[in-house]
Each structure stands twice: as C-alpha cells, then as structure tokens.
Protein backbone atom coordinates (compact mmCIF):
# COMPACT_ATOMS: atom_id res chain seq x y z
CA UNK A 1 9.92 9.64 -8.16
CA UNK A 2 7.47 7.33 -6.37
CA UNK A 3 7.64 7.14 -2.52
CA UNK A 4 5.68 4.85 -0.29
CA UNK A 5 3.03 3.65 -2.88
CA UNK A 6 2.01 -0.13 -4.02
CA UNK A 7 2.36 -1.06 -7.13
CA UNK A 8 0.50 -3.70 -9.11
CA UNK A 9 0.52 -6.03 -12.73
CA UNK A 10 1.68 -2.45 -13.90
CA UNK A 11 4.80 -1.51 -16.27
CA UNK A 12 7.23 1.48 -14.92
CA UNK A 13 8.96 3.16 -18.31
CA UNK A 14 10.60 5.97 -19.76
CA UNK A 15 10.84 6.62 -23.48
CA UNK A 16 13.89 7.53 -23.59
CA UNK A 17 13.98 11.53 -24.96
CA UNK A 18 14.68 12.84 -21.26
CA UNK A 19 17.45 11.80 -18.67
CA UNK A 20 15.53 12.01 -16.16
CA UNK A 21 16.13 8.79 -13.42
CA UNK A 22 13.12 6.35 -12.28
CA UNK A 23 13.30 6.55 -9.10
CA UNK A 24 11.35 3.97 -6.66
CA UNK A 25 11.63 4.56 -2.83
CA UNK A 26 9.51 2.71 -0.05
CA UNK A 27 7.21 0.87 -2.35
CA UNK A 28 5.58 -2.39 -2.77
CA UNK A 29 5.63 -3.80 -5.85
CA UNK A 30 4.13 -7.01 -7.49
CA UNK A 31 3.90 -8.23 -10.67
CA UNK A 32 6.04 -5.40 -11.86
CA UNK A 33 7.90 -4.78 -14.94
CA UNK A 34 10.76 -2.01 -15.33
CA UNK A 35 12.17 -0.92 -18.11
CA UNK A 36 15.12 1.83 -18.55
CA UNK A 37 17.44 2.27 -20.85
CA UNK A 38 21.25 4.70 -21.15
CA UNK A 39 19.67 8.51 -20.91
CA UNK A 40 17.67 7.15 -17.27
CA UNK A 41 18.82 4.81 -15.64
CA UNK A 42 16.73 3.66 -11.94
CA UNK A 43 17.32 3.87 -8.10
CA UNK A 44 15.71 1.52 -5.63
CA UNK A 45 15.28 2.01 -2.26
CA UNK A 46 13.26 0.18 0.36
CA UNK A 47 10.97 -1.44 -1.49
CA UNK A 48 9.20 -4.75 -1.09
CA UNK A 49 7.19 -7.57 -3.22
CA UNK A 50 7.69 -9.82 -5.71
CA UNK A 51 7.66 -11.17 -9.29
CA UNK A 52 9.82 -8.25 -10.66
CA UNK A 53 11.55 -7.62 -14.05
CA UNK A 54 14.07 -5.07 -14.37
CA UNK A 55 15.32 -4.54 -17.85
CA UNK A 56 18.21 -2.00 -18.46
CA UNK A 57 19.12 -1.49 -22.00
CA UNK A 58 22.85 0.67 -22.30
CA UNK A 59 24.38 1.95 -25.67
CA UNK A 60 27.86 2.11 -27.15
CA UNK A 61 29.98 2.65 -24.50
CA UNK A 62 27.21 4.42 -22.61
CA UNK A 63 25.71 2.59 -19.25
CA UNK A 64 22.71 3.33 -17.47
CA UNK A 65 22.99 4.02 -13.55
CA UNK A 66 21.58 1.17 -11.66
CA UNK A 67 21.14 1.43 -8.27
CA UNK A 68 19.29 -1.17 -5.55
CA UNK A 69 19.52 -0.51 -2.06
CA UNK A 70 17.83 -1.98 1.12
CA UNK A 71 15.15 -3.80 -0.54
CA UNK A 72 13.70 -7.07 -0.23
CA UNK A 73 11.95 -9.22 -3.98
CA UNK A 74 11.39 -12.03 -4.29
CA UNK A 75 11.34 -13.68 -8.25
CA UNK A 76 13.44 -11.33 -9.85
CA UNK A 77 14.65 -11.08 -13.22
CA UNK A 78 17.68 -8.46 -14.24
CA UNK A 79 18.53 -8.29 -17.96
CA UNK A 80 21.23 -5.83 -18.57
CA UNK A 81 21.75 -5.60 -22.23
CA UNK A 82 23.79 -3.56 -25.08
C-alpha cells in the first residue's frame, strides 16, 4: 500500500508471482504509469494528478479487481485487456 505520498514520471508494477493488490490511497500522482494484471488487481482511493495510465491485463476467464474511488485525474488512459 501507499498512503498520502506524491508520485512522479515513475511506473507502479507487480510481476505477477504474488496476489497481492496495489493499493494507492491519498496520493498525488503525475506522469504515472500502472500496470496490474489477474493475480493483483489495484484499489484507488483519494488520489489526485494527472497524465495517468492504468493498464489491467486479465486471463481466461480470470479478471483482475479494479477499484477507483473518490479521486480526481486528469488525462487518463484505462486499457483493460485479455
């Protein structure tokens, strides 16, 4: 998890081996790129910023939990993809 922190031209990932959830709550992010895929999965919550890039990669029947709440971005980009 990470609470109340900026975030800057910076990549958020997990590789994929744990299912553990990325978890961003009362941030600011810019120039941000997020990547998760079916074993994660992401909650948002009260975050802030812009230029954002949320990428959520699901497999076979499987789909990741996706979760945005409360929070304000401007220049977003979602690709949800099998």
């Amino acid at each position: 998890m990470v609470k109340n922190s900026t975030i800057i031209d910076s990549v958020i990932s997990r590789d994929g081996t744990a299912s553990q959830l990325i978890e961003l709550l009362s941030n600011h992010l810019q120039n941000v790129t997020i990547n998760t895929d079916y074993h994660n999965g992401m909650r948002m919550a009260d975050c802030r910023g812009g230029n954002v890039s949320i990428h959520v990669t699901a497999a076979y029947s499987y789909t990741s939990y996706f979760e945005i709440n409360d929070t304000t971005l401007t220049n977003v980009f979602v690709n949800h993809k099998k």
